[in-house]
N, C-alpha and C. Protein backbone atom coordinates (compact mmCIF):
# COMPACT_ATOMS: atom_id res chain seq x y z
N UNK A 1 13.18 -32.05 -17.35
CA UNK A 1 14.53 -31.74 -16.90
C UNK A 1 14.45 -31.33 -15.43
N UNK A 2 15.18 -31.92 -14.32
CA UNK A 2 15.53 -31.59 -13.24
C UNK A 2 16.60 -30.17 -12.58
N UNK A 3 16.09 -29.32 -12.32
CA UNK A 3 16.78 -27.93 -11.85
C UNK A 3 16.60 -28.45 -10.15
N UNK A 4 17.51 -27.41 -9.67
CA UNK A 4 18.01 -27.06 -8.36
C UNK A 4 17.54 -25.43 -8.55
N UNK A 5 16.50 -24.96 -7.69
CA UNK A 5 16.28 -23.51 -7.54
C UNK A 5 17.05 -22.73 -6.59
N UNK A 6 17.64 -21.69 -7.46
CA UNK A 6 19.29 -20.89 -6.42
C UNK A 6 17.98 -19.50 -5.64
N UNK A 7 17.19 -19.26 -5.95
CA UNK A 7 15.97 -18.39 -5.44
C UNK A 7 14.40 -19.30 -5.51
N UNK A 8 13.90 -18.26 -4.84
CA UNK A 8 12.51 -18.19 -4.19
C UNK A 8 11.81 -18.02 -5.94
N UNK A 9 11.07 -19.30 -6.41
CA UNK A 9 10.24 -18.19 -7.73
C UNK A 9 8.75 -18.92 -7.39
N UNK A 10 8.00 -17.66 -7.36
CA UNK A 10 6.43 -18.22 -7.57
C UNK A 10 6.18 -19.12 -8.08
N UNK A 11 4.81 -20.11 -8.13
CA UNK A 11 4.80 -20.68 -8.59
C UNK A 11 5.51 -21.78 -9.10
N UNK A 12 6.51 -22.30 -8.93
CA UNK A 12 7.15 -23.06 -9.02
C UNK A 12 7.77 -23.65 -7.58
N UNK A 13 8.51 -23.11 -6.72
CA UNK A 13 9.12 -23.83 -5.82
C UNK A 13 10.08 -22.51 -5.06
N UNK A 14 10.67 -23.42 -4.01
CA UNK A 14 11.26 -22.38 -2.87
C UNK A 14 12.95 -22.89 -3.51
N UNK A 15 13.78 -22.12 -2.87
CA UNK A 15 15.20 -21.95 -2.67
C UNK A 15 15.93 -23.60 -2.27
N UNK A 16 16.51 -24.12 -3.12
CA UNK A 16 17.18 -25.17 -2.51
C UNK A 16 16.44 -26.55 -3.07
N UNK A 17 15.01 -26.28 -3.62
CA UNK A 17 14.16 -27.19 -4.06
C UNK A 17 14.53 -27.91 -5.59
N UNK A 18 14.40 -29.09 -5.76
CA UNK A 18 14.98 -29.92 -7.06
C UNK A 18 13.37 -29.61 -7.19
N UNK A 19 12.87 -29.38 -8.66
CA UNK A 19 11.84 -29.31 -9.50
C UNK A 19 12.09 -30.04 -11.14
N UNK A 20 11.12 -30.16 -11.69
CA UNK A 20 10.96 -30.64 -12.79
C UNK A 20 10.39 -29.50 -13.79
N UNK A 21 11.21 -28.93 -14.47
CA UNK A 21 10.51 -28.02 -15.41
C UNK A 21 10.96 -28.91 -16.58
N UNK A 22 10.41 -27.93 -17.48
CA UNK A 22 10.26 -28.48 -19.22
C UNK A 22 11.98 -27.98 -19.88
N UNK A 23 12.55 -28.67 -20.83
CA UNK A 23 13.65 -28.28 -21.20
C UNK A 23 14.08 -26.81 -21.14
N UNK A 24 13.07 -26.52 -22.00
CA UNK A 24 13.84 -24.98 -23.24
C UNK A 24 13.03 -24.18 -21.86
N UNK A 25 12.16 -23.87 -20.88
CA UNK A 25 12.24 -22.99 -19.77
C UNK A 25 13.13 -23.23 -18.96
N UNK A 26 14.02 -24.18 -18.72
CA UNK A 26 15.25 -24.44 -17.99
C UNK A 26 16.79 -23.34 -18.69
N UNK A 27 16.64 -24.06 -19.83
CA UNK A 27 18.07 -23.68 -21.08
C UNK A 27 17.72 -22.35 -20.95
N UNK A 28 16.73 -21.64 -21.62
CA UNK A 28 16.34 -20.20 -21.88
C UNK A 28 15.94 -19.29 -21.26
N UNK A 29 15.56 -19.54 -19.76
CA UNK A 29 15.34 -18.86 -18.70
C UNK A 29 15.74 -18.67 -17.47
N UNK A 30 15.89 -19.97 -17.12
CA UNK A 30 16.04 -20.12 -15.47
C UNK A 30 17.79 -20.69 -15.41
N UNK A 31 18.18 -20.93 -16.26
CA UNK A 31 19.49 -20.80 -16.38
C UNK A 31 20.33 -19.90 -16.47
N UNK A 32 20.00 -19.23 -17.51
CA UNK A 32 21.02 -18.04 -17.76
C UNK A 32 20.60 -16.90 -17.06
N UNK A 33 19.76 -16.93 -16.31
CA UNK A 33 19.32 -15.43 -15.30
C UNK A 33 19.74 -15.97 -13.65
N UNK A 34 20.14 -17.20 -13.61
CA UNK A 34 21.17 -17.76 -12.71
C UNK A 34 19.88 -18.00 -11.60
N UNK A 35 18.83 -18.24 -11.72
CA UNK A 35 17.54 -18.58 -10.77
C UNK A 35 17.97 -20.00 -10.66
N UNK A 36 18.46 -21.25 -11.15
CA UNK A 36 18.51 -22.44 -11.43
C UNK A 36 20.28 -22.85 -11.58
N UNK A 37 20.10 -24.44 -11.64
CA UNK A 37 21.41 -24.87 -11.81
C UNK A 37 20.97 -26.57 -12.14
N UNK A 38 21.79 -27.09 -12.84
CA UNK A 38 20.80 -28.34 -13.75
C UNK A 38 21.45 -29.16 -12.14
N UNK A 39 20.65 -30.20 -12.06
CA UNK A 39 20.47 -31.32 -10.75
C UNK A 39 21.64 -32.07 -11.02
N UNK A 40 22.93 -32.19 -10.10
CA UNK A 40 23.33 -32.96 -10.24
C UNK A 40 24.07 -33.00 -8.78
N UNK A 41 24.77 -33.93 -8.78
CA UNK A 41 25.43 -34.08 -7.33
C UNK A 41 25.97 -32.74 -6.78
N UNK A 42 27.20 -32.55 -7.49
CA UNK A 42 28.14 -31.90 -6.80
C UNK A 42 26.98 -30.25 -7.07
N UNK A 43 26.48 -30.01 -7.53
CA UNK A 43 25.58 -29.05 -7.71
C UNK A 43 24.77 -28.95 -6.66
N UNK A 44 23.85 -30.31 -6.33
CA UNK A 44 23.19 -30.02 -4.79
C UNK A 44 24.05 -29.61 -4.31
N UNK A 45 25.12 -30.10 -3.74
CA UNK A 45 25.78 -30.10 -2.54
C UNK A 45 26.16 -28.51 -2.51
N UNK A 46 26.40 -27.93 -3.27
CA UNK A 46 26.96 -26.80 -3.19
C UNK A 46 25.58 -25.45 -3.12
N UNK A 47 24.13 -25.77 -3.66
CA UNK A 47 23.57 -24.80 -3.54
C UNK A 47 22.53 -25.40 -2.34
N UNK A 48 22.92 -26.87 -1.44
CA UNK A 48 22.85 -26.55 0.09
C UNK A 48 23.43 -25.66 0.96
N UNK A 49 24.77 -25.48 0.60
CA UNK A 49 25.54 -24.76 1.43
C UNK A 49 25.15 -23.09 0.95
N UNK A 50 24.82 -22.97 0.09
CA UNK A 50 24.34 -21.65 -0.48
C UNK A 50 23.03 -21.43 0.58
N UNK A 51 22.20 -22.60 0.48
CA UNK A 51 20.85 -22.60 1.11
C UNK A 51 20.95 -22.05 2.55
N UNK A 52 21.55 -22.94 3.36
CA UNK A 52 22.20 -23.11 4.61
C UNK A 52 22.74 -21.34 5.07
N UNK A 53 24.17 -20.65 4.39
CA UNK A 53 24.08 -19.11 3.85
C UNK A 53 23.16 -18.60 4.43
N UNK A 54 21.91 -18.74 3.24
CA UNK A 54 20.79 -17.48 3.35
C UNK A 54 20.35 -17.79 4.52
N UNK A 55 19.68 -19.17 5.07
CA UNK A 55 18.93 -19.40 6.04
C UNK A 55 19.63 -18.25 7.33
N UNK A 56 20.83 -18.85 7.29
CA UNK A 56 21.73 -17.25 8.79
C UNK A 56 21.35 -16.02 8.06
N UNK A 57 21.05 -15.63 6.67
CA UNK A 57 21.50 -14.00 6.51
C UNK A 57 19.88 -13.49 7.06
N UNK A 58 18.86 -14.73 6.77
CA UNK A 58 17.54 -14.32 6.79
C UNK A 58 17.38 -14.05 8.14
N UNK A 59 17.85 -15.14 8.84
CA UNK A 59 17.22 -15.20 10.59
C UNK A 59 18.41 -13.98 11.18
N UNK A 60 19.21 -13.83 10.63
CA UNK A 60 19.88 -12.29 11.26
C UNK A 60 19.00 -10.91 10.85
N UNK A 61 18.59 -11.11 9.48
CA UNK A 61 17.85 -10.03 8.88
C UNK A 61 16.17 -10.00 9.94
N UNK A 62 16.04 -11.03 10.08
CA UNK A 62 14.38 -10.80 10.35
C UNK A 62 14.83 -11.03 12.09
N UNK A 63 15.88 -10.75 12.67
CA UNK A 63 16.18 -10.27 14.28
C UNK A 63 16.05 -8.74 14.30
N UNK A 64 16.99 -8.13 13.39
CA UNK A 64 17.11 -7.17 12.85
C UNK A 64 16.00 -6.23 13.03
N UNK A 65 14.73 -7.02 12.54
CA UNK A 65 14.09 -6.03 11.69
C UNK A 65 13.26 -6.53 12.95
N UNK A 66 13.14 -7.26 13.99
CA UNK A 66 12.21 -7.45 15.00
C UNK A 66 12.60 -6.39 16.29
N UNK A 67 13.75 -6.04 15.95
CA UNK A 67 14.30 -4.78 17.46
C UNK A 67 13.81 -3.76 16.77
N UNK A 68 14.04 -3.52 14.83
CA UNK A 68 13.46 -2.35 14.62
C UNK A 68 12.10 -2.15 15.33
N UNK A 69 11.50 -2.93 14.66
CA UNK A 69 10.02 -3.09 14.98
C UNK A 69 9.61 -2.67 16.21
N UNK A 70 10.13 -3.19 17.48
CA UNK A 70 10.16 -2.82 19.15
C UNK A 70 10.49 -1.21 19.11
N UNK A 71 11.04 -0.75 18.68
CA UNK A 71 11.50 0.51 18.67
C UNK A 71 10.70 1.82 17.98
N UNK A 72 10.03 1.00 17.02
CA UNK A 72 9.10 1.72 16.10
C UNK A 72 7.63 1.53 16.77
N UNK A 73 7.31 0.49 17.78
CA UNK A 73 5.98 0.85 17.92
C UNK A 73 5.67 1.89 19.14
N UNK A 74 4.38 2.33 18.90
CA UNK A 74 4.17 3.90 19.28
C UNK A 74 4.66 5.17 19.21
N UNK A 75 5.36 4.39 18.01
CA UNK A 75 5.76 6.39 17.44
C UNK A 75 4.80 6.75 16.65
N UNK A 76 4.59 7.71 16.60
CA UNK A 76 3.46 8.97 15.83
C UNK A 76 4.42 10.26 15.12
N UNK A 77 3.54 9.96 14.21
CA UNK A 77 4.17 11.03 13.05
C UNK A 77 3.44 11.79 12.91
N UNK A 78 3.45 13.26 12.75
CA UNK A 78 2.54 14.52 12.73
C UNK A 78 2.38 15.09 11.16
N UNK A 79 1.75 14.93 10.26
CA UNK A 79 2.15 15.63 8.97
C UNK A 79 0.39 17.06 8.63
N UNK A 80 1.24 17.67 8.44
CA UNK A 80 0.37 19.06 8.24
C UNK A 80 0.14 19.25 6.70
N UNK A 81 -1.24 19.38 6.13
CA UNK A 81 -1.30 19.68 4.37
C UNK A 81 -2.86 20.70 4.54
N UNK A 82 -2.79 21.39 3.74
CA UNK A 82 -4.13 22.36 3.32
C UNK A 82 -5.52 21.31 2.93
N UNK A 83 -6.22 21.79 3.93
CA UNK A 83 -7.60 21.61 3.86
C UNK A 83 -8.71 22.48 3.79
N UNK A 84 -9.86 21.83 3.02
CA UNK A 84 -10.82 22.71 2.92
C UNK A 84 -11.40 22.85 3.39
N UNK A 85 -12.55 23.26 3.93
CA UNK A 85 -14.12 23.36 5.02
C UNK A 85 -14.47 21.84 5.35
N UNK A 86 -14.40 21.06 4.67
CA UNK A 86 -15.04 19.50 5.07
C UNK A 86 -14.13 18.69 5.85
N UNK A 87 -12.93 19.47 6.09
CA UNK A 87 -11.80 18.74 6.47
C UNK A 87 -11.43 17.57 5.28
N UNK A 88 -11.37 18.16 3.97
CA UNK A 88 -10.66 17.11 2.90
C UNK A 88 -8.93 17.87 2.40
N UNK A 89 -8.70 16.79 2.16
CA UNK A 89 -7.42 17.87 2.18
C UNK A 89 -6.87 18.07 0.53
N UNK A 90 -6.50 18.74 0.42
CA UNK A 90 -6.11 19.75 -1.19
C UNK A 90 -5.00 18.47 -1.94
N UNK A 91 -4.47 17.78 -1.23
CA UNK A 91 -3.38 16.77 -2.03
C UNK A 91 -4.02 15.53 -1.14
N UNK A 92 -3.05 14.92 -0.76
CA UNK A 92 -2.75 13.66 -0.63
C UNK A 92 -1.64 13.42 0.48
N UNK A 93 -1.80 12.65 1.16
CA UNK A 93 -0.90 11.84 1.96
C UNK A 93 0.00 10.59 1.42
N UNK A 94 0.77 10.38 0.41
CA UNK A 94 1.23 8.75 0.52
C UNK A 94 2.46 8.30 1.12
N UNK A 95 2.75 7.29 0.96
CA UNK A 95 3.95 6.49 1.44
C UNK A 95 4.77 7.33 1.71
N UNK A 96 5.60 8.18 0.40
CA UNK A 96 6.84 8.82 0.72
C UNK A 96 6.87 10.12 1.42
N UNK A 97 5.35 10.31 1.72
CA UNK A 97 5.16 11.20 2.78
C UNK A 97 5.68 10.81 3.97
N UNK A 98 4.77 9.79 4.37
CA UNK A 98 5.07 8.89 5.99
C UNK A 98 6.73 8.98 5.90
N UNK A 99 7.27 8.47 4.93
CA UNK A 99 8.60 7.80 4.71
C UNK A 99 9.74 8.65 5.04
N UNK A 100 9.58 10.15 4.38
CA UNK A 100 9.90 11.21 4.94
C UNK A 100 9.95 11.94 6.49
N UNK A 101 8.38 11.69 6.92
CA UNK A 101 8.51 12.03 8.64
C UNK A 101 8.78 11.00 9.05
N UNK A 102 8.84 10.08 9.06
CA UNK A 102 9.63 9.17 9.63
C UNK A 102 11.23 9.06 9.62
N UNK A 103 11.61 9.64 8.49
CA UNK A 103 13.61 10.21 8.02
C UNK A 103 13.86 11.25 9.42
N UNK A 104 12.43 11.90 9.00
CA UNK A 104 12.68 13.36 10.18
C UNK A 104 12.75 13.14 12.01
N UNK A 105 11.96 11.79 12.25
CA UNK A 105 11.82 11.09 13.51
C UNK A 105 13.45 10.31 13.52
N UNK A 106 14.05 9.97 12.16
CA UNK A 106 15.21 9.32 12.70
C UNK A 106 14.94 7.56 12.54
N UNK A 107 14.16 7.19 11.41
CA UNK A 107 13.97 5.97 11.07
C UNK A 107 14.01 6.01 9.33
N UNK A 108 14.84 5.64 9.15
CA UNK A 108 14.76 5.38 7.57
C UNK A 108 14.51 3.99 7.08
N UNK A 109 13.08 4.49 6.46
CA UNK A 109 12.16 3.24 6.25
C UNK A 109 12.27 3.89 4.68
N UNK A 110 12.64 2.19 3.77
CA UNK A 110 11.87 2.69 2.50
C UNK A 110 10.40 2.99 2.27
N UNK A 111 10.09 3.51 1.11
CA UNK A 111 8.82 3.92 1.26
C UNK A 111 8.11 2.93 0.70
N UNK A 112 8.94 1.66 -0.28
CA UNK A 112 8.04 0.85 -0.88
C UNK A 112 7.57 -0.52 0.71
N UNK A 113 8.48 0.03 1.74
CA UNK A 113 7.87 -0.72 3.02
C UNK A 113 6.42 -0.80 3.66
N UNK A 114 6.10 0.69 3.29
CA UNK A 114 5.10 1.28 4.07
C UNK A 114 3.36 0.95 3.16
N UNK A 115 3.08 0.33 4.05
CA UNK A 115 1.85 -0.51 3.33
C UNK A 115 0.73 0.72 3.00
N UNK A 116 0.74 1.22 2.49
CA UNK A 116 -0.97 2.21 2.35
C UNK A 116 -1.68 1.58 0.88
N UNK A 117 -2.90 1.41 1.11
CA UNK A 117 -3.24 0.59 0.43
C UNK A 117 -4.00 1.69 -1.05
N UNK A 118 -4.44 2.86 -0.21
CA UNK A 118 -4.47 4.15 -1.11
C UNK A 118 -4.10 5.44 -0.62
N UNK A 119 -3.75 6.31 -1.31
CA UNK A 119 -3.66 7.96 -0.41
C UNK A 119 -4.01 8.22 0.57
N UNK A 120 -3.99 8.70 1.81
CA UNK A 120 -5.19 9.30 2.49
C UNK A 120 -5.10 10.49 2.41
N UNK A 121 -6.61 11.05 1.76
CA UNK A 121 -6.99 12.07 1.53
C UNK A 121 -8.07 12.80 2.34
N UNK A 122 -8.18 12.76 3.57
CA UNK A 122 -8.90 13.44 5.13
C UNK A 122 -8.01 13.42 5.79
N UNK A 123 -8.18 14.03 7.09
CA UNK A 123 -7.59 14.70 8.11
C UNK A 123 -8.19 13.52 8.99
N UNK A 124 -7.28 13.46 9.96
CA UNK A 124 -7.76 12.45 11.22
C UNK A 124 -6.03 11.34 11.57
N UNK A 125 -6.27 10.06 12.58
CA UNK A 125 -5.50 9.80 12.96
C UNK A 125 -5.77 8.22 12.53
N UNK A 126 -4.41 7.82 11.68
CA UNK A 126 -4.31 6.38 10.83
C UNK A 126 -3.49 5.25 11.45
N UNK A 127 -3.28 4.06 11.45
CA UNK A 127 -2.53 2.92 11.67
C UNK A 127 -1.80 2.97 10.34
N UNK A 128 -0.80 3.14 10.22
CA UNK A 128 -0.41 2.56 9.01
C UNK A 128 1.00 1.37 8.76
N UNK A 129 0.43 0.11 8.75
CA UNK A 129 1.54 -1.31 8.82
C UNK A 129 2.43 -0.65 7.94
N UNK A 130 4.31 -1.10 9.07
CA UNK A 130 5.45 -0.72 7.69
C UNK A 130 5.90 -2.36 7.70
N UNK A 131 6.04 -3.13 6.45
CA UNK A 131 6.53 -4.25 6.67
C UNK A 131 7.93 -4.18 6.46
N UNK A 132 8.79 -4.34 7.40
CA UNK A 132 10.70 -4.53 7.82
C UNK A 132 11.27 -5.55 7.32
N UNK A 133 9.77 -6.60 7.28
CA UNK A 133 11.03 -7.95 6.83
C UNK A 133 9.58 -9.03 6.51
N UNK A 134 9.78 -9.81 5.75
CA UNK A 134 8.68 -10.84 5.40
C UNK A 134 7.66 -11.28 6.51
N UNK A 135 7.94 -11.31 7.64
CA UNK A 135 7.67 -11.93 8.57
C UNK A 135 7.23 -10.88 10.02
N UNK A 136 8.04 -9.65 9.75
CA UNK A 136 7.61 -8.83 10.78
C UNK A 136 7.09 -7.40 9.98
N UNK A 137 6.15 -6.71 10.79
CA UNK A 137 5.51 -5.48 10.73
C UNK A 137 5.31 -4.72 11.57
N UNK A 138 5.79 -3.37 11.37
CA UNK A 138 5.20 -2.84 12.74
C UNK A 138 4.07 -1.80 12.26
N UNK A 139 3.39 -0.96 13.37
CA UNK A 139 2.52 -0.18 13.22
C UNK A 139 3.11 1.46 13.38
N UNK A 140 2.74 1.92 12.86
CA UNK A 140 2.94 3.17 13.11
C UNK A 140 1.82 4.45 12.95
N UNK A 141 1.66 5.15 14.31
CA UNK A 141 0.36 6.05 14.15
C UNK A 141 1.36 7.45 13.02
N UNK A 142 -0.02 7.54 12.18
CA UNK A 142 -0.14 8.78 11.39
C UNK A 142 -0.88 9.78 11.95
N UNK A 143 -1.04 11.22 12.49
CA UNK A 143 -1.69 12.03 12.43
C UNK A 143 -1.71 13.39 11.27
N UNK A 144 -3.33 12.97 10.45
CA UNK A 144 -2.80 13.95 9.10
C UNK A 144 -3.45 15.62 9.75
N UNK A 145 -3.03 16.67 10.07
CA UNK A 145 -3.49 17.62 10.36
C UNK A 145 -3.49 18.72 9.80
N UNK A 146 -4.38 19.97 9.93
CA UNK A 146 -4.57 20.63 8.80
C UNK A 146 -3.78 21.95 9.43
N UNK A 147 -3.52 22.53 7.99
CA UNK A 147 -2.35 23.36 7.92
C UNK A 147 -2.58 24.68 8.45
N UNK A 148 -2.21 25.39 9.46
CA UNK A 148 -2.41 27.06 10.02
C UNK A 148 -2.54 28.10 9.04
């Protein structure tokens, strides 16, 4: 069976793409969760113009998120937590930490943006990538410092 994909799905195909899936994953899935639309004329034509849509909402979104980006690089964030003699620190640093001094700098970044790949748990000074938009990232310095 021939579908028209109304989204982006793994593994299978991009937005706007005619694919060949198997019946009953068409009928029972990709239909009724509105990912798909069965191939037919007046159906292309209409989830081109859908296509066409996103293509402006994306390239406005990822302008967007490229001035953020200009604006965000070389800011430094200062965050203070209790450490012990080795300079290890008693908790943890994550995302919604950064995500937070960064609210406090006047950038509201979600926190599921902010790439840390684990906690940081030492004291010292981090890069940490926030990704804004598929395509752009910026950097942002962390300094984790220990508490008075």
């Amino acid at each position: 069976m021939e579908v028209i994909l109304r989204e982006d799905i793994s593994n299978l195909g991009t937005r706007g793409q005619v694919v060949k899936v198997a019946p009953g994953y068409a009928r029972n899935f990709l239909i009724p969760k509105k990912l798909a639309v069965t191939a037919t004329e007046s159906n292309k034509k209409i989830v081109e113009q859908e296509r066409q849509a996103h293509l402006r909402k994306e390239a406005k979104e990822q302008g967007e998120a490229q001035d953020l980006a200009k604006l965000m690089t070389g800011v430094s964030v200062t965050i203070t937590q209790k450490a012990g003699e080795n300079d290890q620190l008693f908790g943890s640093v994550t995302s919604k930490d950064v995500a937070d001094a960064l609210a406090a700098k006047g950038f509201t970044i979600d926190r599921r943006k902010i790439q840390l790949d684990e906690p940081i748990k030492s004291l010292g000074e981090f890069k940490i990538p926030v990704k804004l938009h598929k395509d752009v990232t910026a950097e942002v310095t962390l300094v984790v410092a220990k508490e008075a």
